[in-house]
N, C-alpha and C. Protein backbone atom coordinates (compact mmCIF):
# COMPACT_ATOMS: atom_id res chain seq x y z
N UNK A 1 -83.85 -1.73 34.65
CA UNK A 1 -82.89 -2.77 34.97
C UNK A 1 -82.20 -2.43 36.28
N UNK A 2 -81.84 -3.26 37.04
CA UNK A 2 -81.22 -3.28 38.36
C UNK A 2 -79.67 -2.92 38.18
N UNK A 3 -78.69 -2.90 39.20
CA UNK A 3 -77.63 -2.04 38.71
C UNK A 3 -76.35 -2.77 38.42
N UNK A 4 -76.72 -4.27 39.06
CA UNK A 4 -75.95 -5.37 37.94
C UNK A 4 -75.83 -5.67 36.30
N UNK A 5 -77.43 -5.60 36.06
CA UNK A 5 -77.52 -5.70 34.98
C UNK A 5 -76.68 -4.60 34.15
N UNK A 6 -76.94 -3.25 34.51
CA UNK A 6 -76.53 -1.99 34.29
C UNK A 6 -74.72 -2.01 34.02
N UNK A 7 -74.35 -2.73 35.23
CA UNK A 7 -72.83 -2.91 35.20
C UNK A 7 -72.43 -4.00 33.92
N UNK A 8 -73.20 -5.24 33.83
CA UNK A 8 -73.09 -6.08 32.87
C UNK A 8 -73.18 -5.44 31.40
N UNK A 9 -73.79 -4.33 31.38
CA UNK A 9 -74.05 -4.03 29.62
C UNK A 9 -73.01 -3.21 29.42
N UNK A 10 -72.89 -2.44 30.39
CA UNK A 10 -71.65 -1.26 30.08
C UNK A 10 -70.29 -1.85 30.37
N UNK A 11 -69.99 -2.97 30.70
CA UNK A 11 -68.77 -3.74 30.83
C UNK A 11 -68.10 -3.25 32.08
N UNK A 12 -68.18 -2.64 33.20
CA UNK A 12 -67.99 -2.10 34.16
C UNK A 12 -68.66 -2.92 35.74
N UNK A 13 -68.01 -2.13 36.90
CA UNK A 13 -68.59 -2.85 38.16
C UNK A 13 -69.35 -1.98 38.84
N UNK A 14 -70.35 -2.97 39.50
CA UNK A 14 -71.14 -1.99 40.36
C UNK A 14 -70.32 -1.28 41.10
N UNK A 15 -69.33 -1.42 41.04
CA UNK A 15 -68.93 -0.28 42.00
C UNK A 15 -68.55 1.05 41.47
N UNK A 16 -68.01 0.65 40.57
CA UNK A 16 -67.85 1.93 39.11
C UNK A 16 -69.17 2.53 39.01
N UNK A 17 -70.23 1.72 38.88
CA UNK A 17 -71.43 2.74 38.68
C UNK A 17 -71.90 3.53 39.81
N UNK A 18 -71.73 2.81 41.07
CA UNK A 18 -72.33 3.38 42.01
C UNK A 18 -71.07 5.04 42.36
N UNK A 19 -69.90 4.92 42.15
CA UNK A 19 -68.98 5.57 41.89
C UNK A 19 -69.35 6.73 41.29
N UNK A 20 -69.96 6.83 40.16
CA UNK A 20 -70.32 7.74 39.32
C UNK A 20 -71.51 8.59 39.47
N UNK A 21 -72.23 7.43 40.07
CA UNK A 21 -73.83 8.39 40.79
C UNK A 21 -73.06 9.08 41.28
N UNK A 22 -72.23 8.63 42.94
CA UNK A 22 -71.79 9.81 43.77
C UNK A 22 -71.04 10.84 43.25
N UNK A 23 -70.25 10.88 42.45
CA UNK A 23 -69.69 11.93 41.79
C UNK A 23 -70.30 13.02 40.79
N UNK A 24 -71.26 12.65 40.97
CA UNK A 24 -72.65 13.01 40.32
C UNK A 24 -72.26 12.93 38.49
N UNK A 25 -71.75 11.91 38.07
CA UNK A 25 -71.54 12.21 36.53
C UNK A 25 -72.69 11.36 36.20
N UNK A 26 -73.26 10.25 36.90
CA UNK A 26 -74.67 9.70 36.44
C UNK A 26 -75.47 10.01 37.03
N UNK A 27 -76.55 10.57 36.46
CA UNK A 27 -77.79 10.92 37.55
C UNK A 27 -77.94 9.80 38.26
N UNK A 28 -78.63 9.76 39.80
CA UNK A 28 -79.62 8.74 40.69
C UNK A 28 -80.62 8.44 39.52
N UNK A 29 -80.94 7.20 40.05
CA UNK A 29 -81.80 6.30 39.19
C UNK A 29 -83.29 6.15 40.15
N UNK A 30 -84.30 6.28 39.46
CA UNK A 30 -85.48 6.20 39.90
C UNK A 30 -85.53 5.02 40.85
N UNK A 31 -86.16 5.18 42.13
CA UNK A 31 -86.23 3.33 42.40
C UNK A 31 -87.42 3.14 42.72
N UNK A 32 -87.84 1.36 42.88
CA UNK A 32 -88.87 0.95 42.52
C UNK A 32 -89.69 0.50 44.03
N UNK A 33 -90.84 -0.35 43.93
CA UNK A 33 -91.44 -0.34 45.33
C UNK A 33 -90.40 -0.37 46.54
N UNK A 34 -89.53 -1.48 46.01
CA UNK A 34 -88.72 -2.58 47.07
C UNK A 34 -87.73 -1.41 47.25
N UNK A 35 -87.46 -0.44 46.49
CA UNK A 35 -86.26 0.44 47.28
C UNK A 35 -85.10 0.00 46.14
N UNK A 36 -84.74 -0.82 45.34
CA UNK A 36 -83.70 -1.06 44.03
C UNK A 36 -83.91 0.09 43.26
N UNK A 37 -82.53 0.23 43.02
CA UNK A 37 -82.19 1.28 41.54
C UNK A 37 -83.03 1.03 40.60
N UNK A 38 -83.70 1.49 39.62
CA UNK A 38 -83.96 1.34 38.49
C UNK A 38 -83.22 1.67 37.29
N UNK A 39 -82.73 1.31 36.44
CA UNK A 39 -82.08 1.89 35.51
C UNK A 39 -82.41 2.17 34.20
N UNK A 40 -82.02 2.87 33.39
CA UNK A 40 -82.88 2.81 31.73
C UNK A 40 -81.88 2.96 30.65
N UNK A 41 -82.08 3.18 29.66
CA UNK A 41 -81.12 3.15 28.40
C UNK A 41 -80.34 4.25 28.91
N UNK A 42 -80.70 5.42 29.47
CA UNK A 42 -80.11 6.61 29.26
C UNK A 42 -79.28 6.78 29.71
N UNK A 43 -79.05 5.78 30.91
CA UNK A 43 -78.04 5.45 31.70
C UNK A 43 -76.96 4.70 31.01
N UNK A 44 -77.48 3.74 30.69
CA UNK A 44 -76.43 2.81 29.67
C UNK A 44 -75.75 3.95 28.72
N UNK A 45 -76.48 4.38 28.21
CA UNK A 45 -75.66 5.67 27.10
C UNK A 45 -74.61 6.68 28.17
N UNK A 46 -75.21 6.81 29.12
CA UNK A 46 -74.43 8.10 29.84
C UNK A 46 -73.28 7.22 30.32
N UNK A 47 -72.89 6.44 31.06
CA UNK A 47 -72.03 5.15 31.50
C UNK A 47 -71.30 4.71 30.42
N UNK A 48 -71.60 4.60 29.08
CA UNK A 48 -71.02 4.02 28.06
C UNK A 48 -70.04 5.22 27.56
N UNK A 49 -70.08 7.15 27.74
CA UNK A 49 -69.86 7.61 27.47
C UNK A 49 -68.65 7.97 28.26
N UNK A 50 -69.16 8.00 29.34
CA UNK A 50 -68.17 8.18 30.54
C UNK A 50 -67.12 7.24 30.75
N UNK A 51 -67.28 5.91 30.52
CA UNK A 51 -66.45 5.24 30.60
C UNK A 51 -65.34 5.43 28.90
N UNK A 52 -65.80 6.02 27.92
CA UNK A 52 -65.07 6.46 27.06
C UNK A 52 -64.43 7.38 27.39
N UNK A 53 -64.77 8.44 27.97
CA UNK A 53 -64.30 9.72 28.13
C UNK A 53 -62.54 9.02 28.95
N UNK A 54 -63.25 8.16 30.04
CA UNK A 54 -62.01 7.62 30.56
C UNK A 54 -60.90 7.43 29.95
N UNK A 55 -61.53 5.70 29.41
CA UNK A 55 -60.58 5.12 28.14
C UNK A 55 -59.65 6.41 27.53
N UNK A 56 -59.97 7.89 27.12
CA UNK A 56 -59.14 8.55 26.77
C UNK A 56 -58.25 9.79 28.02
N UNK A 57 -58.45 9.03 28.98
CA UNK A 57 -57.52 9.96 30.21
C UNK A 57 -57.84 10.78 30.81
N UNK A 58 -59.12 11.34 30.09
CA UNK A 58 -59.94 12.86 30.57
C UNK A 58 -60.60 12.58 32.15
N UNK A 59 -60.45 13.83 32.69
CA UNK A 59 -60.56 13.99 34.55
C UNK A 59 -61.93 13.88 34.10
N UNK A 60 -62.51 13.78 35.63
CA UNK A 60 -63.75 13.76 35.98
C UNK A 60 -64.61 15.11 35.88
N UNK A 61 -63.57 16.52 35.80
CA UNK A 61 -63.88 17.74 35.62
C UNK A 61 -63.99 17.67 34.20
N UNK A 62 -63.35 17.41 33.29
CA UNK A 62 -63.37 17.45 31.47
C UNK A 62 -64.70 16.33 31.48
N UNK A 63 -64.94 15.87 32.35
CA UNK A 63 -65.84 14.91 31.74
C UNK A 63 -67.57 15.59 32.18
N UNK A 64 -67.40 15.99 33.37
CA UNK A 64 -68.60 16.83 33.94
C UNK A 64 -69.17 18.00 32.87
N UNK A 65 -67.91 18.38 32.40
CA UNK A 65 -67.55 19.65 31.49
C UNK A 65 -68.56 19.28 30.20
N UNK A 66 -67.97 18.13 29.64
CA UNK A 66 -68.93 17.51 28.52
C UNK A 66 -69.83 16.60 28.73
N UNK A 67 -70.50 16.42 29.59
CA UNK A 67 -71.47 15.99 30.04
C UNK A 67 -72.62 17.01 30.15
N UNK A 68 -72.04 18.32 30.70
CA UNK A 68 -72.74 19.37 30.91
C UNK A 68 -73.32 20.34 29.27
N UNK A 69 -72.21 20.29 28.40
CA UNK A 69 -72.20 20.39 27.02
C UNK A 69 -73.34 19.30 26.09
N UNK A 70 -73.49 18.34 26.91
CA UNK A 70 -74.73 17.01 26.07
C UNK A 70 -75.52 17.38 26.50
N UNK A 71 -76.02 17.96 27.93
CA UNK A 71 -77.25 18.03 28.43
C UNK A 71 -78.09 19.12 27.58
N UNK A 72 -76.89 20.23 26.78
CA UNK A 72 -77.81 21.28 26.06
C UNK A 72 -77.27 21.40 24.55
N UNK A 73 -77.89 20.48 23.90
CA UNK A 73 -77.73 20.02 23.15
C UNK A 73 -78.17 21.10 21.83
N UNK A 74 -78.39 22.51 21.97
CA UNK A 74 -78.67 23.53 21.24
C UNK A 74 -77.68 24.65 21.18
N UNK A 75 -76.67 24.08 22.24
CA UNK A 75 -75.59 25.18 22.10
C UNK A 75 -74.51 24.88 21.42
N UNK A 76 -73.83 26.04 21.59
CA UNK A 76 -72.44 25.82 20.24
C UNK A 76 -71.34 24.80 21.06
N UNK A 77 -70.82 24.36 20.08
CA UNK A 77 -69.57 23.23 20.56
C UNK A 77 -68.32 24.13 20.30
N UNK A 78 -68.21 25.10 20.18
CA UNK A 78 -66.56 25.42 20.21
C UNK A 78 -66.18 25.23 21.70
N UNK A 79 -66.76 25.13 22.73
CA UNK A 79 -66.13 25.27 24.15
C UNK A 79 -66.02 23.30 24.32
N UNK A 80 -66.93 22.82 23.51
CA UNK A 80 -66.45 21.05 23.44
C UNK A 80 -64.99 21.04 22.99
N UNK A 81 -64.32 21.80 21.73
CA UNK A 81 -63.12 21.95 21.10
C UNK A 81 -62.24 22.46 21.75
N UNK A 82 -62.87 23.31 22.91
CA UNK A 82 -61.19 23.82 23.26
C UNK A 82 -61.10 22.87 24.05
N UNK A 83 -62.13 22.27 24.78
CA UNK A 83 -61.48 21.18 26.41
C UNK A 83 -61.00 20.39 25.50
N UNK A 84 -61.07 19.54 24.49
CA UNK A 84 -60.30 18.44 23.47
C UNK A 84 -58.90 19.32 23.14
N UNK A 85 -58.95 20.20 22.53
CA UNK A 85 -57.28 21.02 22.39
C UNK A 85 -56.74 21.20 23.51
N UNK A 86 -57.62 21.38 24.81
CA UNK A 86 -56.56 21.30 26.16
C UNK A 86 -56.39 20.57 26.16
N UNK A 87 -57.10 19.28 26.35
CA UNK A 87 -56.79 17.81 27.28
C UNK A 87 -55.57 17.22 25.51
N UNK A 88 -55.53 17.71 24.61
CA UNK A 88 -54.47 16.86 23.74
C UNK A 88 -53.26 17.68 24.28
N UNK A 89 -53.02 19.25 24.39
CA UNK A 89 -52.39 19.47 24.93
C UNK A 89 -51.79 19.08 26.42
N UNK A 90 -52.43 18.17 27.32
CA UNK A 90 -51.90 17.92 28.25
C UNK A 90 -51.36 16.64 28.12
N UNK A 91 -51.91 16.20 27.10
CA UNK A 91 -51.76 14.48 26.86
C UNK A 91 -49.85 14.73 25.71
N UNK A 92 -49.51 16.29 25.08
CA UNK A 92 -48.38 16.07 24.73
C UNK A 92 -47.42 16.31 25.96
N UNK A 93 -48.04 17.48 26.99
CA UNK A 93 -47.01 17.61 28.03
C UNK A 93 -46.57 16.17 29.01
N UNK A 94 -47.59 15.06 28.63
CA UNK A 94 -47.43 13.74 29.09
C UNK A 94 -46.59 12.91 28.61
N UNK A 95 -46.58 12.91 27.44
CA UNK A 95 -45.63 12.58 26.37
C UNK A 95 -44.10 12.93 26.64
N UNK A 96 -43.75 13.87 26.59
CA UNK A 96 -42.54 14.52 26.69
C UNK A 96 -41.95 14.07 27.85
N UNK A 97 -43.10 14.27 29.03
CA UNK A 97 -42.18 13.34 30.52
C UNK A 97 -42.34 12.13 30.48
N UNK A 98 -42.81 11.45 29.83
CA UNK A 98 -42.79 9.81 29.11
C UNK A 98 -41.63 9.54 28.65
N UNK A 99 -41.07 10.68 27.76
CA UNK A 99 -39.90 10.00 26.79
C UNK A 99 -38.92 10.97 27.73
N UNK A 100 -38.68 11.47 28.26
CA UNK A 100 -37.72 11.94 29.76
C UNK A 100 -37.34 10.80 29.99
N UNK A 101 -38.42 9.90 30.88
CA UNK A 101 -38.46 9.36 31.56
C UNK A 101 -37.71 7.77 30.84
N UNK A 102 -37.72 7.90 30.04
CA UNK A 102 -37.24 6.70 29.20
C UNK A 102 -36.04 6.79 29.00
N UNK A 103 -35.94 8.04 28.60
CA UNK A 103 -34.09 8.43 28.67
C UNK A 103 -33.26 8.00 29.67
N UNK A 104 -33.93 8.20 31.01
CA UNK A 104 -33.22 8.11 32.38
C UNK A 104 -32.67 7.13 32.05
N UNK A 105 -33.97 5.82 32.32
CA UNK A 105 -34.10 4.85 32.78
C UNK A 105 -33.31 4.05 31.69
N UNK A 106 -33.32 4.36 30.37
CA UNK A 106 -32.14 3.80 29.30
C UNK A 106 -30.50 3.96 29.68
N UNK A 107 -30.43 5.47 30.19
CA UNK A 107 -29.08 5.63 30.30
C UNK A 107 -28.75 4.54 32.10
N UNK A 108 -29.84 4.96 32.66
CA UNK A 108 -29.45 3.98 33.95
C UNK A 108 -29.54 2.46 33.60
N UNK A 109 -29.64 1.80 32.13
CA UNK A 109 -29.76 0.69 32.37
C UNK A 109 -28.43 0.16 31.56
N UNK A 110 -27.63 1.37 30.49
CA UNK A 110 -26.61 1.34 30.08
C UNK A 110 -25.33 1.16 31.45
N UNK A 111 -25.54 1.53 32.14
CA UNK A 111 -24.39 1.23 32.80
C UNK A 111 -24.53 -0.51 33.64
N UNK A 112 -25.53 -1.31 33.55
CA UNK A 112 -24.82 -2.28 33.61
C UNK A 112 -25.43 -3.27 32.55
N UNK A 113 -24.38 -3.86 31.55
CA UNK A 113 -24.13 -4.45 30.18
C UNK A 113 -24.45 -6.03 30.20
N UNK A 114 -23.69 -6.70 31.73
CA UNK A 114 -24.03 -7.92 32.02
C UNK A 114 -24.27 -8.40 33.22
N UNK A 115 -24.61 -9.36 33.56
CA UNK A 115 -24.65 -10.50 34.92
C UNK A 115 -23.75 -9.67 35.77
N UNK A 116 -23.58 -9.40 36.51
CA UNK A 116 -22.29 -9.84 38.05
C UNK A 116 -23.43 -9.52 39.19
N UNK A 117 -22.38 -9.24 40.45
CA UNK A 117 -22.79 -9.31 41.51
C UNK A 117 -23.61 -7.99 41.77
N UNK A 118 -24.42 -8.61 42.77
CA UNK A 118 -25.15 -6.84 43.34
C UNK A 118 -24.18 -5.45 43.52
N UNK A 119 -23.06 -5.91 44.13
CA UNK A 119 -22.23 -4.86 44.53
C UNK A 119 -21.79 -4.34 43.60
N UNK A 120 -21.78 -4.98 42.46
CA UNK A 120 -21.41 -4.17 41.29
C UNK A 120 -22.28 -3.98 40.48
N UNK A 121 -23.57 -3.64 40.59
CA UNK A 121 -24.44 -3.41 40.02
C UNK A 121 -24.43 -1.75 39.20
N UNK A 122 -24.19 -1.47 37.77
CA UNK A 122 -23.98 -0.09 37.77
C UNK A 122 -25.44 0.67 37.98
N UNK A 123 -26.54 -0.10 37.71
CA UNK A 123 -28.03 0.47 37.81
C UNK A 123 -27.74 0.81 39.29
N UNK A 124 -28.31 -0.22 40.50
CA UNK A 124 -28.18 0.38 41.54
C UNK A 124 -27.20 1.38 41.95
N UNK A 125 -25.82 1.43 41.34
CA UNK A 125 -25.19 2.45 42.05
C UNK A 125 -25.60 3.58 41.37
N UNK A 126 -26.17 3.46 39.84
CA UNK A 126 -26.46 5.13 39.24
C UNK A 126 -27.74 5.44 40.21
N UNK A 127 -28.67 4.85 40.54
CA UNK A 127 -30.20 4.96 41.34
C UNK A 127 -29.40 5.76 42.96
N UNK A 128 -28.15 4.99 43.13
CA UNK A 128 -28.08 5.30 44.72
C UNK A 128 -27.03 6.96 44.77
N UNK A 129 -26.68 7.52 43.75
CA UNK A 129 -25.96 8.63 43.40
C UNK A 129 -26.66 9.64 42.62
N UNK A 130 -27.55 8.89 42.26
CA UNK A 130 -28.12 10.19 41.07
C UNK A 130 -28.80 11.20 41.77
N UNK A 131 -28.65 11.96 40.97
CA UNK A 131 -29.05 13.64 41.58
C UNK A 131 -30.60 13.83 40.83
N UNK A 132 -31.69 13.62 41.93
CA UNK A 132 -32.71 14.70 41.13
C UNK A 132 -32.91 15.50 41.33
N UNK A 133 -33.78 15.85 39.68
CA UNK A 133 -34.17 17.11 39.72
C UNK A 133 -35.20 17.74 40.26
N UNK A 134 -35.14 19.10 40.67
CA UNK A 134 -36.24 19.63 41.47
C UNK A 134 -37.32 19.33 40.67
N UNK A 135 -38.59 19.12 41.71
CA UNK A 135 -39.67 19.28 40.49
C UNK A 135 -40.36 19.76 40.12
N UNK A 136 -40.91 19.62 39.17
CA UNK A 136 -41.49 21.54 38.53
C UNK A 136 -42.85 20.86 38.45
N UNK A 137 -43.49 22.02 38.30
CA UNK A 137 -44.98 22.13 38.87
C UNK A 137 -45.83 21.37 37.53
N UNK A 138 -46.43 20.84 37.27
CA UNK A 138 -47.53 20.28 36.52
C UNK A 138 -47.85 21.08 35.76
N UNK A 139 -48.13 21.21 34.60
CA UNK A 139 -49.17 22.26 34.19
C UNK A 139 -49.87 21.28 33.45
N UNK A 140 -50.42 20.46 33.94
CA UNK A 140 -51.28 19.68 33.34
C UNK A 140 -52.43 19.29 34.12
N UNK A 141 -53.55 18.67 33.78
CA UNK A 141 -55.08 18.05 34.82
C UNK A 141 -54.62 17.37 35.16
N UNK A 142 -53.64 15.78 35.23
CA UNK A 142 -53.83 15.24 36.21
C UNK A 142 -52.34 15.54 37.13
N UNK A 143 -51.97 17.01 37.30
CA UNK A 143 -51.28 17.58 39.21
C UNK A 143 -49.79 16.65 38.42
């Protein structure tokens, strides 16, 4: 199949696919006299996977990672388990600055209660006074 079609089954755009060749998470596809991609199921499966891996937040490195883990399909999966216990672990350190972040933005929205004018806006004046905080380093995949 050509690489429309390819984009059409996996619900995705050619550009997403062509995306993924270069990043090398889909192999190059055989091509045919005329010089077109060819594509095959295996692709559809590998594309269908990858685009899951997405759907759940995982980098392009966690995904290479288990991609690389399918290709040998005789080895042990505890190293599949720990990248899933990391990446949930990064997905709680996400969490936590999620609900930070909600706090702020609750307490900055407590200070103004109703209607008036801009100048008395208590949001903008908490936004134009507030002090941040330094910021601390990631310890998570996505920086």
């Amino acid at each position: 199949m050509k690489i429309g079609e390819l984009a059409h089954v996996a619900q995705c755009t050619v550009e997403t696919v062509r995306y993924y060749e270069k990043e090398g998470l889909l192999p190059a596809p055989a091509r045919t006299a005329a010089n077109y991609r060819s594509y095959g199921s295996a692709h559809i499966d590998r594309l269908r996977f990858i685009r899951n891996c997405r759907a759940l937040n995982m980098t392009h490195e966690e995904i290479r990672a288990l991609l690389g883990f399918m290709d040998q399909p005789a080895g042990d999966c505890g190293a599949v388990n720990q990248l899933l216990d990391e990446h949930i672990a990064h997905v709680d350190v996400r969490i936590a600055e999620l609900s930070q972040l909600k706090r702020q933005l609750s307490e900055l929205r407590q200070r103004c209660r109703s209607e008036q004018s801009v100048d008395a806006c208590g949001i903008l004046h908490g936004l134009a006074s507030m002090e941040t905080e330094p910021r601390h380093e990631r310890h998570t995949h996505i920086g």
